[in-house]
N, C-alpha and C. Protein backbone atom coordinates (compact mmCIF):
# COMPACT_ATOMS: atom_id res chain seq x y z
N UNK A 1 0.85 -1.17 0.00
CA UNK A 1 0.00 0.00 0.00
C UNK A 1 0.90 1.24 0.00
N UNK A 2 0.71 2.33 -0.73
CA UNK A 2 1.23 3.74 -1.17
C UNK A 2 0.65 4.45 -0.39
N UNK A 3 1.60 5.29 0.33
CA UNK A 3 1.07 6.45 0.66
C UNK A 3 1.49 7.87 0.42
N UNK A 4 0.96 9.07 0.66
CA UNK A 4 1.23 10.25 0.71
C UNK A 4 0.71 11.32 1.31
N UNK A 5 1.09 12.45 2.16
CA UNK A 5 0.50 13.36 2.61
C UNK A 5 0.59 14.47 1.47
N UNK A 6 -0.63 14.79 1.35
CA UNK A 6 -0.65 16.31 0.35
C UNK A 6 -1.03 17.24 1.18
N UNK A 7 -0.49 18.64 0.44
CA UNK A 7 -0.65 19.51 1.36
C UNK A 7 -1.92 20.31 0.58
N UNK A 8 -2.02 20.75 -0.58
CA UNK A 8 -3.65 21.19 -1.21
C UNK A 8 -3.99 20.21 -2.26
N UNK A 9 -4.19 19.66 -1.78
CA UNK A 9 -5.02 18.08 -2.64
C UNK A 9 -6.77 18.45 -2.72
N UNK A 10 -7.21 18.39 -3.77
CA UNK A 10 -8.32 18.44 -3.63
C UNK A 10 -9.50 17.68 -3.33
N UNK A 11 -9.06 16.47 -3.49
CA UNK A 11 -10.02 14.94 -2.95
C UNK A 11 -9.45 14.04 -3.62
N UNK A 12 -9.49 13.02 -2.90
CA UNK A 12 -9.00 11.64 -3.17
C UNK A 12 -9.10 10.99 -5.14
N UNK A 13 -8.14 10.51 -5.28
CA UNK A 13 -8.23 9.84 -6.70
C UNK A 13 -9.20 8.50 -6.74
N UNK A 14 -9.79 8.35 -7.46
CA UNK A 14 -10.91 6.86 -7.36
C UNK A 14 -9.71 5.61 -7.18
N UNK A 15 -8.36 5.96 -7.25
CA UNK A 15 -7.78 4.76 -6.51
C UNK A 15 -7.36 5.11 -5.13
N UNK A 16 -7.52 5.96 -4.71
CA UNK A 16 -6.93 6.37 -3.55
C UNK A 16 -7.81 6.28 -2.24
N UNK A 17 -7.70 5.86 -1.19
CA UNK A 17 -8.70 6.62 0.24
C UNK A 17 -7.98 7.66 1.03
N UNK A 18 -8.59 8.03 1.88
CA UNK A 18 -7.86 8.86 2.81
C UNK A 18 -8.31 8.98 3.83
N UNK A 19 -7.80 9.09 4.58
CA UNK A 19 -7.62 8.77 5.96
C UNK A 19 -6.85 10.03 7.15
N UNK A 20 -7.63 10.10 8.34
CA UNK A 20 -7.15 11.35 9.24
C UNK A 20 -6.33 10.84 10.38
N UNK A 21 -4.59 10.89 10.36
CA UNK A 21 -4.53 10.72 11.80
C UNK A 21 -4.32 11.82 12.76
N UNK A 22 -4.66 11.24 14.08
CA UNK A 22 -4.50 12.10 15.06
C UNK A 22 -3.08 11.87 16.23
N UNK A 23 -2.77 12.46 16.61
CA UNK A 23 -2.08 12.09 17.77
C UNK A 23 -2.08 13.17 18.99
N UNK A 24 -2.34 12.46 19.99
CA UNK A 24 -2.94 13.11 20.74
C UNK A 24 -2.01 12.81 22.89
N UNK A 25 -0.89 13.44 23.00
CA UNK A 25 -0.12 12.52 23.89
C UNK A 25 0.47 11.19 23.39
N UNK A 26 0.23 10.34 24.49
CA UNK A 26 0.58 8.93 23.73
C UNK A 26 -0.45 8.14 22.67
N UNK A 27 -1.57 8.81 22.50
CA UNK A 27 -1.63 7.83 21.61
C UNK A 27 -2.26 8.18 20.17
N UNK A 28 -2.00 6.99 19.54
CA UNK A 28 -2.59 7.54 17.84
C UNK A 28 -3.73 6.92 17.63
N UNK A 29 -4.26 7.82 16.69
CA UNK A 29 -5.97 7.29 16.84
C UNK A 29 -5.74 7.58 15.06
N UNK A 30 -6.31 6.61 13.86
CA UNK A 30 -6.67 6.84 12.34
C UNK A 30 -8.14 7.06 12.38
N UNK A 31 -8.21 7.67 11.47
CA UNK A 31 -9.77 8.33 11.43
C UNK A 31 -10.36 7.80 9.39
N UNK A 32 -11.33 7.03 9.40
CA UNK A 32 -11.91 6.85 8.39
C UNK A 32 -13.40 7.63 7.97
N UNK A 33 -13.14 7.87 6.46
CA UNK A 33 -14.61 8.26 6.05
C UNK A 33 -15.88 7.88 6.93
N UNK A 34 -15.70 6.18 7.14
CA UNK A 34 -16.85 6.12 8.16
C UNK A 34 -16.85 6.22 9.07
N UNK A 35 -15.70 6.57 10.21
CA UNK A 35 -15.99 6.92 11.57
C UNK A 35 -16.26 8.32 11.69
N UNK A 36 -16.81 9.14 10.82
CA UNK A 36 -17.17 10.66 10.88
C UNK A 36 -18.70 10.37 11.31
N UNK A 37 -19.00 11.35 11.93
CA UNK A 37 -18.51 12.12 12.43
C UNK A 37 -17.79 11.74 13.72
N UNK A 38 -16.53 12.37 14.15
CA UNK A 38 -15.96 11.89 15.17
C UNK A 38 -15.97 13.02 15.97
N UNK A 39 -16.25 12.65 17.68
CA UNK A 39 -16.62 13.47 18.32
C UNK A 39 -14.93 14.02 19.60
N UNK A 40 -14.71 15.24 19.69
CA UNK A 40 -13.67 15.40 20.31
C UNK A 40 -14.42 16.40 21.49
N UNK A 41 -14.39 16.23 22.93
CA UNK A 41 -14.42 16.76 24.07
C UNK A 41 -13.98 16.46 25.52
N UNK A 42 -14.62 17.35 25.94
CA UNK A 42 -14.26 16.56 27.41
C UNK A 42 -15.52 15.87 28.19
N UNK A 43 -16.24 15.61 27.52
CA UNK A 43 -17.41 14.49 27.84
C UNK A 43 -16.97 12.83 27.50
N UNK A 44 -16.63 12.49 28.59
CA UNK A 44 -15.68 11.25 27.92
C UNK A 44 -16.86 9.88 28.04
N UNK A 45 -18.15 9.96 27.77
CA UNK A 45 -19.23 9.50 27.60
C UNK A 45 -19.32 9.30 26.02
N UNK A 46 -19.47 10.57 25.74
CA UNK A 46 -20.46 11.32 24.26
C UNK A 46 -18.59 11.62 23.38
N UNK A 47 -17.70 11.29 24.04
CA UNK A 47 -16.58 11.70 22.94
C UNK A 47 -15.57 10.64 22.65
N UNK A 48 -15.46 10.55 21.26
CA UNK A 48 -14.83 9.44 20.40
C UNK A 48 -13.11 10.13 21.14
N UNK A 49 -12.83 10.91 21.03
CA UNK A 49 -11.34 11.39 21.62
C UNK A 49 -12.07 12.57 23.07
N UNK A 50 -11.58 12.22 24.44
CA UNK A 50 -11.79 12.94 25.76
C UNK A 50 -10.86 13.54 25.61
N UNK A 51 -11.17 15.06 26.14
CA UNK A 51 -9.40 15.61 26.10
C UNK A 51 -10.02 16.63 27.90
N UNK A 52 -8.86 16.35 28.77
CA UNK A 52 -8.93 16.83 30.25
C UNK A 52 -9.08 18.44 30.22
N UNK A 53 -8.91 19.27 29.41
CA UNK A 53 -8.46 20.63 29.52
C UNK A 53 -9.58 20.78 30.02
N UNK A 54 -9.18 21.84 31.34
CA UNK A 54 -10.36 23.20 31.35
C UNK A 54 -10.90 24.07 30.49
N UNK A 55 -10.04 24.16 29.51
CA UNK A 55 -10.27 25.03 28.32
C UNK A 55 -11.56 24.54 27.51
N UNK A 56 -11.20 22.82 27.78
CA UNK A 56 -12.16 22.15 26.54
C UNK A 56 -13.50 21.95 26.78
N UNK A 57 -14.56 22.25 25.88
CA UNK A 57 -16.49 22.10 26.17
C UNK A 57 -16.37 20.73 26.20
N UNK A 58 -17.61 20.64 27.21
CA UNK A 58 -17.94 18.88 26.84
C UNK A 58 -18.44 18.32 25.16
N UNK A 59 -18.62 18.94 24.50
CA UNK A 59 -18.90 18.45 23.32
C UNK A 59 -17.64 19.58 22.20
N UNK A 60 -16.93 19.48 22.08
CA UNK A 60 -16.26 20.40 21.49
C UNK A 60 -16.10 20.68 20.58
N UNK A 61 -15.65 19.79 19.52
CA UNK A 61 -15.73 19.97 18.09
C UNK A 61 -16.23 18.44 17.58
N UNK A 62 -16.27 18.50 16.38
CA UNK A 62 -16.23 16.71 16.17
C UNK A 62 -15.42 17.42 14.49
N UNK A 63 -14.98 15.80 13.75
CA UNK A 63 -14.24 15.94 12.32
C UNK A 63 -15.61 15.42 11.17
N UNK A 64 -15.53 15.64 10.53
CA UNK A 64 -16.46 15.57 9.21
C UNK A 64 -16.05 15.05 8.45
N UNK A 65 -16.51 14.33 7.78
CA UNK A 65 -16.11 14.15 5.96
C UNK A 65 -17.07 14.50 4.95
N UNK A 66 -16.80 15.38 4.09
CA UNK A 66 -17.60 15.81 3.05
C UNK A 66 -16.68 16.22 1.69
N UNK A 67 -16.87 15.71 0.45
CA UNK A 67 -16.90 16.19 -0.33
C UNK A 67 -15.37 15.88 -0.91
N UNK A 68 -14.26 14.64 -0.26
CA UNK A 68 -13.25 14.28 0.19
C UNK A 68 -12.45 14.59 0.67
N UNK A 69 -13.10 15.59 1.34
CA UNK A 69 -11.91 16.53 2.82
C UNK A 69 -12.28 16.12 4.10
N UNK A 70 -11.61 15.92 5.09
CA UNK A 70 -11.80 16.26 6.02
C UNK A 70 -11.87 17.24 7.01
N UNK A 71 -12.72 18.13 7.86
CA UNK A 71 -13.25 19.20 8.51
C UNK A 71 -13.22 19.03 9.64
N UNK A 72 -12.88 20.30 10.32
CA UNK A 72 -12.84 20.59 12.11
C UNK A 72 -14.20 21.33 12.30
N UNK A 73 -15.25 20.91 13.02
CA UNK A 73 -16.30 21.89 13.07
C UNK A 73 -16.63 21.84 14.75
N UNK A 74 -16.04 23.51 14.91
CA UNK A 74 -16.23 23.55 16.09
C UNK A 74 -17.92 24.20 17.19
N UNK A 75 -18.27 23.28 18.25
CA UNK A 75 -19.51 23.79 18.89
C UNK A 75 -19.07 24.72 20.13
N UNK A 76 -17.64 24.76 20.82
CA UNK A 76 -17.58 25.64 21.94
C UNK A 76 -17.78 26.79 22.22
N UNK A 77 -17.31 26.83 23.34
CA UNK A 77 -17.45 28.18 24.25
C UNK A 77 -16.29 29.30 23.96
N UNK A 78 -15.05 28.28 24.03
CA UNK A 78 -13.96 29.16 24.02
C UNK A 78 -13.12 28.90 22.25
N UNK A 79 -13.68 28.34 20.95
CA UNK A 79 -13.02 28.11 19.97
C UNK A 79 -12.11 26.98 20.28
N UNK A 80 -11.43 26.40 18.89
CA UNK A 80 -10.38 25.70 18.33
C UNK A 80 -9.27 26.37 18.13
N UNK A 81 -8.03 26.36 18.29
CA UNK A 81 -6.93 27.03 17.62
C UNK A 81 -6.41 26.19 16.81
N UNK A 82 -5.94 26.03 15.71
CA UNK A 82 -5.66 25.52 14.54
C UNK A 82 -4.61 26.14 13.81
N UNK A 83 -3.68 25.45 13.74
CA UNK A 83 -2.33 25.69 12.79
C UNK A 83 -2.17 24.79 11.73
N UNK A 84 -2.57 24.92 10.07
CA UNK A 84 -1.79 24.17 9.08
C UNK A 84 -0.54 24.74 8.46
N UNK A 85 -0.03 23.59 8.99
CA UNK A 85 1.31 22.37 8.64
C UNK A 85 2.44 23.96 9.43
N UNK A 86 2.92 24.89 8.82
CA UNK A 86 3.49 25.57 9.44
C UNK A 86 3.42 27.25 9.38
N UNK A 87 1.77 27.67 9.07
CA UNK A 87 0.76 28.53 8.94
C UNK A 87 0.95 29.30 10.76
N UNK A 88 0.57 30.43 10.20
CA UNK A 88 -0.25 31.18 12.00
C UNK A 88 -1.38 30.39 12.09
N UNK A 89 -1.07 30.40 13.23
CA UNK A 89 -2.89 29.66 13.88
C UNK A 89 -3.53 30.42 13.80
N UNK A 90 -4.76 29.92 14.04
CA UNK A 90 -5.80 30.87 13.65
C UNK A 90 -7.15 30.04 14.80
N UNK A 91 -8.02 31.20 14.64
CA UNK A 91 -9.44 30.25 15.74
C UNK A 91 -10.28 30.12 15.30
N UNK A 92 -11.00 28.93 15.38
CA UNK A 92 -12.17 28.79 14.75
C UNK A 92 -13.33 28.32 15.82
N UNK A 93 -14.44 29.38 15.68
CA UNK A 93 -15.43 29.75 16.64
C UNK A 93 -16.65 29.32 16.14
N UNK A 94 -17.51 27.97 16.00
CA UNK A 94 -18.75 27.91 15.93
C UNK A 94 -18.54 28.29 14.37
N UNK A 95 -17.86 27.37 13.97
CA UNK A 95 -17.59 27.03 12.33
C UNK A 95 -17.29 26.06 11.54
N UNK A 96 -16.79 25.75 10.69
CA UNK A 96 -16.19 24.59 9.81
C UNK A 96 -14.84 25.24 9.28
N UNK A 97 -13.60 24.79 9.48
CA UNK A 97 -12.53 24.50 8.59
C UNK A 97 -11.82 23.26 8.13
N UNK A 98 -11.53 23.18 6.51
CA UNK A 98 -10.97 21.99 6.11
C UNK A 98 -9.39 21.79 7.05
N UNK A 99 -9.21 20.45 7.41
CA UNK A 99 -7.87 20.10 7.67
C UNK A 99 -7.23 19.62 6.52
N UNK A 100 -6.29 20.63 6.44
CA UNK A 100 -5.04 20.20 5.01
C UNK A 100 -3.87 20.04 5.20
N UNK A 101 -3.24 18.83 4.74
CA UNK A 101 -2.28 18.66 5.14
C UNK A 101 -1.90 17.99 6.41
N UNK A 102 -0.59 18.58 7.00
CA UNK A 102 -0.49 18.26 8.37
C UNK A 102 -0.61 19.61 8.94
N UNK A 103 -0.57 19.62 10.59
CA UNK A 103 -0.32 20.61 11.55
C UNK A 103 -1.16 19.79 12.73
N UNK A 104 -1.84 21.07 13.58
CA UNK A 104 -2.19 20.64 15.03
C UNK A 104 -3.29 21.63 15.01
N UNK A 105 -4.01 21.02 16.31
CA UNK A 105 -5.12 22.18 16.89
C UNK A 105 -5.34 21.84 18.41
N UNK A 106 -5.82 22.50 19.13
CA UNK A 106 -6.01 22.86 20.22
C UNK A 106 -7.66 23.55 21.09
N UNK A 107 -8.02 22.86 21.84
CA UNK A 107 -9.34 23.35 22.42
C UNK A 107 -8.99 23.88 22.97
N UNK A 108 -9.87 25.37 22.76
CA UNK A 108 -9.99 26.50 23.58
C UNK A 108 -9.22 27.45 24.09
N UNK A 109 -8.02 26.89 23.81
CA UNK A 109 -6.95 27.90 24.13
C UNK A 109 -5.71 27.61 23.46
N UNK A 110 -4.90 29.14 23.17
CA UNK A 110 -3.56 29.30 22.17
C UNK A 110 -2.82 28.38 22.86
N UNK A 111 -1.81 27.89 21.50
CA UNK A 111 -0.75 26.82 21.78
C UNK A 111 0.62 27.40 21.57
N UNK A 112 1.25 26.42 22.61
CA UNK A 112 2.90 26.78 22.40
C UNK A 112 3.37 25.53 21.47
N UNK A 113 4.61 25.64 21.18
CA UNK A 113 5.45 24.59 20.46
C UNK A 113 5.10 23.34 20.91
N UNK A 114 5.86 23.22 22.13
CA UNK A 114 6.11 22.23 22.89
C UNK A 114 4.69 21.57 23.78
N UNK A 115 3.74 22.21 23.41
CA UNK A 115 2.12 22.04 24.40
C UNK A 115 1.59 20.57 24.14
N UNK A 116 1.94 20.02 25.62
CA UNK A 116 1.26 18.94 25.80
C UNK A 116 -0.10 18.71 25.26
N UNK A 117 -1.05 19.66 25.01
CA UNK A 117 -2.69 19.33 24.83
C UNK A 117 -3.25 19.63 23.29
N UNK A 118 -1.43 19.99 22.84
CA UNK A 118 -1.88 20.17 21.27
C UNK A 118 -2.47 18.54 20.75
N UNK A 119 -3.32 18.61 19.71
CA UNK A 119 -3.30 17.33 18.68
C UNK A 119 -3.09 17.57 17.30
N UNK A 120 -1.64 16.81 17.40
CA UNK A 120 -1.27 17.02 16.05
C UNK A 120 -2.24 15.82 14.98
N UNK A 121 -2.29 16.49 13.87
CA UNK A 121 -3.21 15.61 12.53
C UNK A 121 -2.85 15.54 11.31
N UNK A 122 -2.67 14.35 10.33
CA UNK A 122 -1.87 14.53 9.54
C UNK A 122 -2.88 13.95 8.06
N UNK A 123 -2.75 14.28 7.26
CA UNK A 123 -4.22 13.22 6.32
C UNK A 123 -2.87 12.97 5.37
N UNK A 124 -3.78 11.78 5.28
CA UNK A 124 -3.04 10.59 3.79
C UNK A 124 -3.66 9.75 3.35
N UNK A 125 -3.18 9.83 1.88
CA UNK A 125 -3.88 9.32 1.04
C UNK A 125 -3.26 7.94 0.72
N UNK A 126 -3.86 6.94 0.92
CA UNK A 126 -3.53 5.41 0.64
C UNK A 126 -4.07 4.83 -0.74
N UNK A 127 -3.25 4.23 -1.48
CA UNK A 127 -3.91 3.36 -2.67
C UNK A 127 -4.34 2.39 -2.09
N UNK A 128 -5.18 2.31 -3.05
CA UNK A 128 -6.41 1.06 -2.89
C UNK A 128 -5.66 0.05 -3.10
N UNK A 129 -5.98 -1.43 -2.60
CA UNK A 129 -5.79 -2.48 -3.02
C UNK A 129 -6.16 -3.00 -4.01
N UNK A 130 -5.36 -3.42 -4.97
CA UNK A 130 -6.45 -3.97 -6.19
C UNK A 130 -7.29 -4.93 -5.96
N UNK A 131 -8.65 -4.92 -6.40
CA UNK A 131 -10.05 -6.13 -6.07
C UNK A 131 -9.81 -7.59 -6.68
């Protein structure tokens, strides 16, 4: 199996899938077309990824798939901070932005370099297996 990270790819090739990872502390979590919507908070009931911050809403954002992108769409109180690949961050408040590429984001509050509570995310595109 082939892979590649693109950085403005516009959707997957009919041989290709793609796929979202996360990493989040220790661990890595892959994200498929069908596990969207995936839910990220600190409701560790109602959320596919719990994250401890005070910063973070119990329902916080969840990821999307539409249209062969994957999306951050945030519901909080205090925003997402979001950096692609090596972009200014930026916040996203009770919105939708595509994730391109690689970089990181953060509930509810600005990130440093080194910030434990960042989650970095990276998308790639895998060839299909032939049938």
């Amino acid at each position: 199996m082939t892979e590649s990270t693109a950085l403005n790819k516009e959707s997957p090739k009919k041989s290709e899938t793609v796929v979202l990872e996360l990493y989040y502390q220790s661990n890595s979590i892959v994200i498929t077309e069908q596990q969207t919507p995936f839910h990220i908070g600190r409701d560790n009931t109602e959320s596919s990824l719990s994250i401890s911050s005070e910063f973070a809403s119990r329902q916080h954002c969840t990821i999307e798939f539409s249209d062969g992108k994957f999306t951050l769409k945030d519901f909080s109180r205090n925003g997402t901070f979001v950096q692609l690949h090596r972009s200014q961050t930026f916040r996203v408040f009770n919105e939708v932005t595509p994730l391109i590429g690689s970089g990181c984001f953060k509930l509810g509050a600005t990130m440093a370099v080194d910030d434990p509570e960042r989650i970095l995310f990276r998308v790639k595109y895998l060839a299909k297996k032939p049938a």
